[in-house]
PDB file of N, CA and C in Angstrom:
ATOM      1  N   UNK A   1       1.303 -15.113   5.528  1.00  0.00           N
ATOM      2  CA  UNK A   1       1.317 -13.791   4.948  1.00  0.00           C
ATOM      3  C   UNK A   1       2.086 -12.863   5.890  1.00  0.00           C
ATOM      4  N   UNK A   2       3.203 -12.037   5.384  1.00  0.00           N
ATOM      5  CA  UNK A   2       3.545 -11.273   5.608  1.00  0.00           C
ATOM      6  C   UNK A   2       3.834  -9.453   5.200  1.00  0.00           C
ATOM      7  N   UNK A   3       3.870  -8.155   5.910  1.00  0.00           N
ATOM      8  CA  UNK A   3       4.378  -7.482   5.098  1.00  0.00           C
ATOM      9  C   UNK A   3       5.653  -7.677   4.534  1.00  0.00           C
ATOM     10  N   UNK A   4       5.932  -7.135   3.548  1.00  0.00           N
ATOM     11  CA  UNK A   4       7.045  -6.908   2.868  1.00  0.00           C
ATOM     12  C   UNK A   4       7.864  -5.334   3.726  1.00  0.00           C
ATOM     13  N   UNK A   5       9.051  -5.365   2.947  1.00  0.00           N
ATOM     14  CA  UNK A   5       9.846  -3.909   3.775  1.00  0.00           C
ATOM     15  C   UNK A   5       9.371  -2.510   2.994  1.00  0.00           C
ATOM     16  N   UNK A   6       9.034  -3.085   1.806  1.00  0.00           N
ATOM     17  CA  UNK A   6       7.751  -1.489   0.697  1.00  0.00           C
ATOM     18  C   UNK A   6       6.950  -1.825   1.968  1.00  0.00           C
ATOM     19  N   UNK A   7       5.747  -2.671   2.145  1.00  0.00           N
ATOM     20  CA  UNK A   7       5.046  -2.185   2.384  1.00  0.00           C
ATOM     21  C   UNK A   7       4.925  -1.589   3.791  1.00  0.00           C
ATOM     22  N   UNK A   8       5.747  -1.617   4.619  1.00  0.00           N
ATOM     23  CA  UNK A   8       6.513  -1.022   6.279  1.00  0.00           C
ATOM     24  C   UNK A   8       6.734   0.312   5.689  1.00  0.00           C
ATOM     25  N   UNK A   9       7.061   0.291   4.616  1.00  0.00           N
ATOM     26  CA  UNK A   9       7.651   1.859   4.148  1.00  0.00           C
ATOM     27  C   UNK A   9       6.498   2.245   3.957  1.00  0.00           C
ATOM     28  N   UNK A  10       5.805   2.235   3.257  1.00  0.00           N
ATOM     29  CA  UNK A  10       4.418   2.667   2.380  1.00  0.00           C
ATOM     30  C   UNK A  10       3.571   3.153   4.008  1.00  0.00           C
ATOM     31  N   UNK A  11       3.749   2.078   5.163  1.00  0.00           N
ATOM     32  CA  UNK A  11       2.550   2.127   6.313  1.00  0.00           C
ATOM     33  C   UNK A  11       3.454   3.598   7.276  1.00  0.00           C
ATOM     34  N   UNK A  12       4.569   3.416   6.763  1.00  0.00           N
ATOM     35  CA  UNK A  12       4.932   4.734   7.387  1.00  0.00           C
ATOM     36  C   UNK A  12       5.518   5.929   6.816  1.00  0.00           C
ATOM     37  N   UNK A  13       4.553   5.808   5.757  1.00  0.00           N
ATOM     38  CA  UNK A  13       4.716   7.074   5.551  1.00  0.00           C
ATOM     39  C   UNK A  13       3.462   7.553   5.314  1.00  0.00           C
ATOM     40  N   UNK A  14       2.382   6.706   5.321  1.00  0.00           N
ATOM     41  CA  UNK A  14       0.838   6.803   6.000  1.00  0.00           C
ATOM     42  C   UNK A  14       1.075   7.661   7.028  1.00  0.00           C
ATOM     43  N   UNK A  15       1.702   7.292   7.873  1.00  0.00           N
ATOM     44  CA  UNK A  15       1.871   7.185   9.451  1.00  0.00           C
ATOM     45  C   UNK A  15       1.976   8.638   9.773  1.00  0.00           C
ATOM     46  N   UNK A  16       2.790   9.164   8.913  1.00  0.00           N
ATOM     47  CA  UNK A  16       2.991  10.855   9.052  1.00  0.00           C
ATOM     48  C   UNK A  16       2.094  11.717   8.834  1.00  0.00           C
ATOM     49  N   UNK A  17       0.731  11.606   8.064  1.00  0.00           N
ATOM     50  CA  UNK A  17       0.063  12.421   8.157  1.00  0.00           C
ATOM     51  C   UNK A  17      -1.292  12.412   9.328  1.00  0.00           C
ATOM     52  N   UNK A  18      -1.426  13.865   9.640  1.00  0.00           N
ATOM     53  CA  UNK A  18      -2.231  14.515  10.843  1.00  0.00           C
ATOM     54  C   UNK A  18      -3.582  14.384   9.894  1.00  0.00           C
ATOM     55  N   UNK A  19      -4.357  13.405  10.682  1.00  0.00           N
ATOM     56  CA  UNK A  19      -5.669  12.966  10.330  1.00  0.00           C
ATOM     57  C   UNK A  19      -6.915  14.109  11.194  1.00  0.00           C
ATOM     58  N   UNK A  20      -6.312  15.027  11.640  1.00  0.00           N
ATOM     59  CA  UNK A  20      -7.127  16.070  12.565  1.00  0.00           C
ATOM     60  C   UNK A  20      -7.276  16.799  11.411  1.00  0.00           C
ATOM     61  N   UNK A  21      -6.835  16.985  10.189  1.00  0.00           N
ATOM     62  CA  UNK A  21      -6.870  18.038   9.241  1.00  0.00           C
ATOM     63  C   UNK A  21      -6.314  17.384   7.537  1.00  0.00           C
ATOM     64  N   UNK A  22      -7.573  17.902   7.329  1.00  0.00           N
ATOM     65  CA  UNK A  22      -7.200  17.440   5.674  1.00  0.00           C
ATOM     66  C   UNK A  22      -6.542  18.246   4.890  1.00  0.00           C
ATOM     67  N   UNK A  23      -6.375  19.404   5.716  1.00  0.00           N
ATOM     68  CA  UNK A  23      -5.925  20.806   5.101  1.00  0.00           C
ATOM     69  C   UNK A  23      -4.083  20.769   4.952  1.00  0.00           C
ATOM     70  N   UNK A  24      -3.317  19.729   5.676  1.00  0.00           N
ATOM     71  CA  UNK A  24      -2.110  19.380   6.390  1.00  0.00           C
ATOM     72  C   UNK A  24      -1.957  18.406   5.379  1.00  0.00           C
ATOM     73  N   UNK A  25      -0.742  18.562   4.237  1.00  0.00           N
ATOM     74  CA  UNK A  25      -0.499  17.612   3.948  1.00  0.00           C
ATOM     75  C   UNK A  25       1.265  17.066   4.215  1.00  0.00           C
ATOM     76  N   UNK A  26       2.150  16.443   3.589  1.00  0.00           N
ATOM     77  CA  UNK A  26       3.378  16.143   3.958  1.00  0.00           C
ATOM     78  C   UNK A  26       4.376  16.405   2.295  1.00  0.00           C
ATOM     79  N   UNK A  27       6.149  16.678   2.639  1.00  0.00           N
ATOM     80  CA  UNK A  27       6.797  16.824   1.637  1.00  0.00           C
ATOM     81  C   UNK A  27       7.941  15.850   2.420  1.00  0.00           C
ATOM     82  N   UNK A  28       8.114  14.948   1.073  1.00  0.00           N
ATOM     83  CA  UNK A  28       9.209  14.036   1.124  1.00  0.00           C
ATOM     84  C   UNK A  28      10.329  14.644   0.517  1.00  0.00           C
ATOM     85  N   UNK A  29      11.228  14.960   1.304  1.00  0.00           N
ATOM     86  CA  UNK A  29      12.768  15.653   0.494  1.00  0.00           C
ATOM     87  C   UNK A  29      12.763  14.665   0.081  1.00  0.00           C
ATOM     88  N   UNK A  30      14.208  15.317  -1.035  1.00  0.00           N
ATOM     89  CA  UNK A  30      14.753  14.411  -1.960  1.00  0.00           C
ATOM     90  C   UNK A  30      16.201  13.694  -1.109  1.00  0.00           C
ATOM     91  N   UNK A  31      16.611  14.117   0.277  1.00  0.00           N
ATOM     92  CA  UNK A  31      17.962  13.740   0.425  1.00  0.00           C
ATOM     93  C   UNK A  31      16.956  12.943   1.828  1.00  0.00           C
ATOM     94  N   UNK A  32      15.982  12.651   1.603  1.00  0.00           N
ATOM     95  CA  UNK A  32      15.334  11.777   2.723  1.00  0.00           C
ATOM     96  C   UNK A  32      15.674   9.783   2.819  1.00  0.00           C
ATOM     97  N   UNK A  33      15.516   9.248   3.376  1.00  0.00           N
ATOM     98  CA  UNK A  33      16.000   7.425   3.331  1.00  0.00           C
ATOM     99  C   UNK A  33      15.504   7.300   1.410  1.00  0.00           C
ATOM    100  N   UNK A  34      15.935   6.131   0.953  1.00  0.00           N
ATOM    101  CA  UNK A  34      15.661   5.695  -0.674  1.00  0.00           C
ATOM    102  C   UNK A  34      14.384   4.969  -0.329  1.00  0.00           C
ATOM    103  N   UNK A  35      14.249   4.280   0.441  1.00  0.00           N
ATOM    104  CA  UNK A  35      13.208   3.581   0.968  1.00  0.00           C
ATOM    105  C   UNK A  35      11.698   4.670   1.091  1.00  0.00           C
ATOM    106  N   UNK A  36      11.527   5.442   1.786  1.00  0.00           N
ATOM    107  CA  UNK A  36      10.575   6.333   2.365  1.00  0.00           C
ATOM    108  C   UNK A  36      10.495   7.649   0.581  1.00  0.00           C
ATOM    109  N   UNK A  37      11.261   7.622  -0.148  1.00  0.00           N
ATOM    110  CA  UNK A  37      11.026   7.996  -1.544  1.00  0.00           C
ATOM    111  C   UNK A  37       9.960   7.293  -2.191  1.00  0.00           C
ATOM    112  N   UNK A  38      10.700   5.773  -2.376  1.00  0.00           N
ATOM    113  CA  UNK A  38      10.494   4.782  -3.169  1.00  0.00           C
ATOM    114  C   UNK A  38       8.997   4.908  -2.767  1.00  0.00           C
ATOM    115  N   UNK A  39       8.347   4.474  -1.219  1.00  0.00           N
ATOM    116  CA  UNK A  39       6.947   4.381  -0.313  1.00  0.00           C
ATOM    117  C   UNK A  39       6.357   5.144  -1.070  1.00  0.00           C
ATOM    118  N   UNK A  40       6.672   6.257  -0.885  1.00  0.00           N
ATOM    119  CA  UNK A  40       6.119   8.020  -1.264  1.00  0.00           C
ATOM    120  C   UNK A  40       5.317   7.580  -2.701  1.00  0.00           C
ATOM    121  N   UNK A  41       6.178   7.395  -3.653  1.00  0.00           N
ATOM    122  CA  UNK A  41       6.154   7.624  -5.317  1.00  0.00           C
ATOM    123  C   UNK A  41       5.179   5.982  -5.249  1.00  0.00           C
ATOM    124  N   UNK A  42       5.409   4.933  -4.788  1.00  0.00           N
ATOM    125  CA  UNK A  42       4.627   4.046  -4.830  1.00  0.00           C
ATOM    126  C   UNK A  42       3.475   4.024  -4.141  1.00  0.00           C
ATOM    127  N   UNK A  43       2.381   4.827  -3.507  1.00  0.00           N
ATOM    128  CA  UNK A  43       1.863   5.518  -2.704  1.00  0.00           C
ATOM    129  C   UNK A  43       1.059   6.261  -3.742  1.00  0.00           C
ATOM    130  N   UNK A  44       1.931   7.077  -4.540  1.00  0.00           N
ATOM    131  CA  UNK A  44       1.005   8.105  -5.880  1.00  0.00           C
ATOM    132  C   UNK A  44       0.540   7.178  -6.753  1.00  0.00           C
ATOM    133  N   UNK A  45       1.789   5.993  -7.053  1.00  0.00           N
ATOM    134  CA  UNK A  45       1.174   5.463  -8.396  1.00  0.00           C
ATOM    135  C   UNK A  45      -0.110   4.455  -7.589  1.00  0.00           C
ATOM    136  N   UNK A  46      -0.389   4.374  -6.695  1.00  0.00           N
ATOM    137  CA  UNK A  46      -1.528   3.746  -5.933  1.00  0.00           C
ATOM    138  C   UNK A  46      -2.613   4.203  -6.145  1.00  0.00           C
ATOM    139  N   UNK A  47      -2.439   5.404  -6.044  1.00  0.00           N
ATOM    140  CA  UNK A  47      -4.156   6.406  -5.523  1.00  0.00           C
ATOM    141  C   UNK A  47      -3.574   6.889  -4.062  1.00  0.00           C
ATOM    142  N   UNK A  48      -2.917   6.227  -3.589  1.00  0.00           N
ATOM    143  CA  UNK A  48      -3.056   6.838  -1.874  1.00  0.00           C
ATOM    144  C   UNK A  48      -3.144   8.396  -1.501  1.00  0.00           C
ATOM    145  N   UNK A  49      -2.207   8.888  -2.476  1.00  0.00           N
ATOM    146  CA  UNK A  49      -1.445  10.467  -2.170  1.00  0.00           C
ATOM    147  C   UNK A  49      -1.633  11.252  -3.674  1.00  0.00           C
ATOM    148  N   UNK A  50      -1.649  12.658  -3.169  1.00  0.00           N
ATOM    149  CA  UNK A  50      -1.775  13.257  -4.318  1.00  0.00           C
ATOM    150  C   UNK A  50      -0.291  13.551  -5.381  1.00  0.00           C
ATOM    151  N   UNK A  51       0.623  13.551  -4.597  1.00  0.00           N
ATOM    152  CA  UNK A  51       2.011  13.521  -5.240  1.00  0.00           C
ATOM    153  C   UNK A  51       3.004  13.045  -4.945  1.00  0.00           C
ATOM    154  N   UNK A  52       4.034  12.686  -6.080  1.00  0.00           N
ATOM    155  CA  UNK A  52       4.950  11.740  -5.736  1.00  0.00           C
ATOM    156  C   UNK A  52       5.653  11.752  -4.734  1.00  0.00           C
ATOM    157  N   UNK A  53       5.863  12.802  -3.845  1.00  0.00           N
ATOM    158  CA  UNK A  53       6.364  13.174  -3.075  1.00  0.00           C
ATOM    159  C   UNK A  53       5.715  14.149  -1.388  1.00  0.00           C
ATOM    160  N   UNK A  54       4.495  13.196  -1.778  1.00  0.00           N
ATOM    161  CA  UNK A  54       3.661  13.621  -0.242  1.00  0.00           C
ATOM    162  C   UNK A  54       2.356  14.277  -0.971  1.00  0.00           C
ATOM    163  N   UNK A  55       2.471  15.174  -0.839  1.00  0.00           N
ATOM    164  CA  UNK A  55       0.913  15.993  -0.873  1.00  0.00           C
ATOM    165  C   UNK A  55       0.207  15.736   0.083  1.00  0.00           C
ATOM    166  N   UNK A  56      -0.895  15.774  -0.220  1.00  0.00           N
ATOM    167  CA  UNK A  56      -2.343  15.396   0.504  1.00  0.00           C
ATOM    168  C   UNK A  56      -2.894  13.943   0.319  1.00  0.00           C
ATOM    169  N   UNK A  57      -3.831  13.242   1.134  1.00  0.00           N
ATOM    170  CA  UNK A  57      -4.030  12.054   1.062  1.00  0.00           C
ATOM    171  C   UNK A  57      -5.315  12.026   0.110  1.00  0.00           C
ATOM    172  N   UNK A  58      -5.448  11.415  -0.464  1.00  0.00           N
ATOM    173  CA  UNK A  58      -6.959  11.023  -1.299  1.00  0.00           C
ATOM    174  C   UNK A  58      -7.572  10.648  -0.657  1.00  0.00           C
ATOM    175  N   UNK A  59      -9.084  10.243  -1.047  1.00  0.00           N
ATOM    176  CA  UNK A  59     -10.060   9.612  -0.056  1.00  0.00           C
ATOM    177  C   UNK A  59      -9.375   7.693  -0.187  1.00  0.00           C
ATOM    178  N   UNK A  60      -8.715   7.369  -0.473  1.00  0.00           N
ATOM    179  CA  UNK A  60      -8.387   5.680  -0.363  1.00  0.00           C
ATOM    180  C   UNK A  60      -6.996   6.116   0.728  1.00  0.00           C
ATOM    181  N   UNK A  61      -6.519   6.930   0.302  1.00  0.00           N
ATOM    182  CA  UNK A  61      -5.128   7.043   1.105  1.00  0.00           C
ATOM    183  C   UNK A  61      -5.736   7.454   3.077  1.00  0.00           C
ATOM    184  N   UNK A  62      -6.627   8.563   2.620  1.00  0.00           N
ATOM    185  CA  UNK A  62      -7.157   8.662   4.196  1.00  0.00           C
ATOM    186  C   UNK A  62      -7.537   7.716   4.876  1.00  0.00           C
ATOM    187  N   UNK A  63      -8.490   6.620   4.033  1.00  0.00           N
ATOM    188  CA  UNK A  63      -8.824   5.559   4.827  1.00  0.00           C
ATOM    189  C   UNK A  63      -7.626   4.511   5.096  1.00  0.00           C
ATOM    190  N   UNK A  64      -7.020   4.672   4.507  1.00  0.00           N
ATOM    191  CA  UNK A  64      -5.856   3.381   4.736  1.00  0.00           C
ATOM    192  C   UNK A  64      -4.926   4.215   5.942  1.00  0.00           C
ATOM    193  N   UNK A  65      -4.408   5.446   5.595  1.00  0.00           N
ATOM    194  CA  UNK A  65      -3.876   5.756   6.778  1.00  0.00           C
ATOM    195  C   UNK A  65      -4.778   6.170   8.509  1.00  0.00           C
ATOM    196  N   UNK A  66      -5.875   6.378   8.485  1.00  0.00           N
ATOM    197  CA  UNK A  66      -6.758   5.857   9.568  1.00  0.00           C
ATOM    198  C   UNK A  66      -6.526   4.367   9.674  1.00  0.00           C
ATOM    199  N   UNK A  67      -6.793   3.324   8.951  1.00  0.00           N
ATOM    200  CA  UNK A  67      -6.177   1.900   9.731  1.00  0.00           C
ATOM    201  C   UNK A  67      -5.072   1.691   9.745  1.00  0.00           C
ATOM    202  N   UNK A  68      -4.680   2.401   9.452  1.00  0.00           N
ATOM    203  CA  UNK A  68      -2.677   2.209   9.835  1.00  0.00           C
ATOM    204  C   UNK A  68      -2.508   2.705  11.312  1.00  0.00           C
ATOM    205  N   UNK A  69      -2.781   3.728  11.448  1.00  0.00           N
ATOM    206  CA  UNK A  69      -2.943   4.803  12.560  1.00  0.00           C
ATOM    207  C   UNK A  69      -3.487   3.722  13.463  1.00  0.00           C
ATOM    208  N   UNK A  70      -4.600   3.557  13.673  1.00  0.00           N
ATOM    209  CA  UNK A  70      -5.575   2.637  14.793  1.00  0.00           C
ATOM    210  C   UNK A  70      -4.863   1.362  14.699  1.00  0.00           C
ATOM    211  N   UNK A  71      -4.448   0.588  14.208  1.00  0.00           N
ATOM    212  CA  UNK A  71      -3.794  -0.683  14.241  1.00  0.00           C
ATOM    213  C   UNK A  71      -2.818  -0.393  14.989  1.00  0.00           C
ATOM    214  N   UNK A  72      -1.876   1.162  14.921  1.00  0.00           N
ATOM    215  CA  UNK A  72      -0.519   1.223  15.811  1.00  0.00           C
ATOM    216  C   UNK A  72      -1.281   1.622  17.480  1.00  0.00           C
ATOM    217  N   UNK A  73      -2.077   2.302  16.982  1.00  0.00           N
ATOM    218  CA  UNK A  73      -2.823   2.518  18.585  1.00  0.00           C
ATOM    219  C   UNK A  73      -2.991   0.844  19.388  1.00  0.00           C
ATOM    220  N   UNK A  74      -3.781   0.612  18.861  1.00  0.00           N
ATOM    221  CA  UNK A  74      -4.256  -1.012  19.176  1.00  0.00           C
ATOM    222  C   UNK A  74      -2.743  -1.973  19.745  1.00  0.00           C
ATOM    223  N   UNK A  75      -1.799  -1.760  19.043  1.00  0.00           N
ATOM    224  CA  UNK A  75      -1.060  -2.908  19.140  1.00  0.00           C
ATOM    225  C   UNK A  75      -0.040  -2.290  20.466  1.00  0.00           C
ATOM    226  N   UNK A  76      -0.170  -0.688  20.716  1.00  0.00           N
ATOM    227  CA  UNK A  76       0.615  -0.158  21.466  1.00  0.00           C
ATOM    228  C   UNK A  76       0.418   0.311  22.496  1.00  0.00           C
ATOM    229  N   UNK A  77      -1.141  -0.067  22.537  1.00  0.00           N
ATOM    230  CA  UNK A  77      -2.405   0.332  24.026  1.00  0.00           C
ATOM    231  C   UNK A  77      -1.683   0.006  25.240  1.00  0.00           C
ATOM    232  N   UNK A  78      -1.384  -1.545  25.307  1.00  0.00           N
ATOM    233  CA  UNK A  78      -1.056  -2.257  26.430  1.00  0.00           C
ATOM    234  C   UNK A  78       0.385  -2.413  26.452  1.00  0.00           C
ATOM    235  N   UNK A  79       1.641  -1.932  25.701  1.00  0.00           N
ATOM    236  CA  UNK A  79       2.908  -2.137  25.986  1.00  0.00           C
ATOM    237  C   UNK A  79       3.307  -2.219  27.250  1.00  0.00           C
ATOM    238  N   UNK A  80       2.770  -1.142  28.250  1.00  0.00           N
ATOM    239  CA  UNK A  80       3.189  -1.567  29.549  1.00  0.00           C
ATOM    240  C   UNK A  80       2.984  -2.425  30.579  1.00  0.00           C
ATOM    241  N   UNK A  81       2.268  -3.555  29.582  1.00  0.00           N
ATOM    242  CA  UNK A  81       1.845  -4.790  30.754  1.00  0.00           C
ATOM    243  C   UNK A  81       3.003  -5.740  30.615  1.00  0.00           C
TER     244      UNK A  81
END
């Protein structure tokens, strides 16, 4: 099992929102990568996000981007060994 390159897109664009505040959400321009669109809009039709183009996270999207978040912590703890 592997990710796919959606789903690298999809985990980063998780990745952008500030989990200190639910009040903070994100806007995907339109002249932004096709890839990080595509994430975005596949992301809404999920549940993750409130709009096709960022919004706010839902309660499935918060939790998934909290383990997105902590998985990059985790894997990036020890780089300098």
């Amino acid at each position: 099992m592997s990710y796919t390159g959606e789903n690298l897109a999809e985990i980063e664009v998780l990745m952008l929102y500030d989990l200190s505040t639910s009040q903070e959400g994100i806007k995907i321009h339109k002249t932004a990568e096709h890839a990080k669109i595509k994430a975005a809009r596949s992301l809404y039709e999920k549940g993750f996000i409130t709009q096709e183009d960022g919004g706010y996270l839902t309660n499935l999207g918060r939790e998934a981007s909290e383990h997105a978040q902590f998985l990059f912590t985790m894997l990036n703890a020890h780089s300098g060994e």
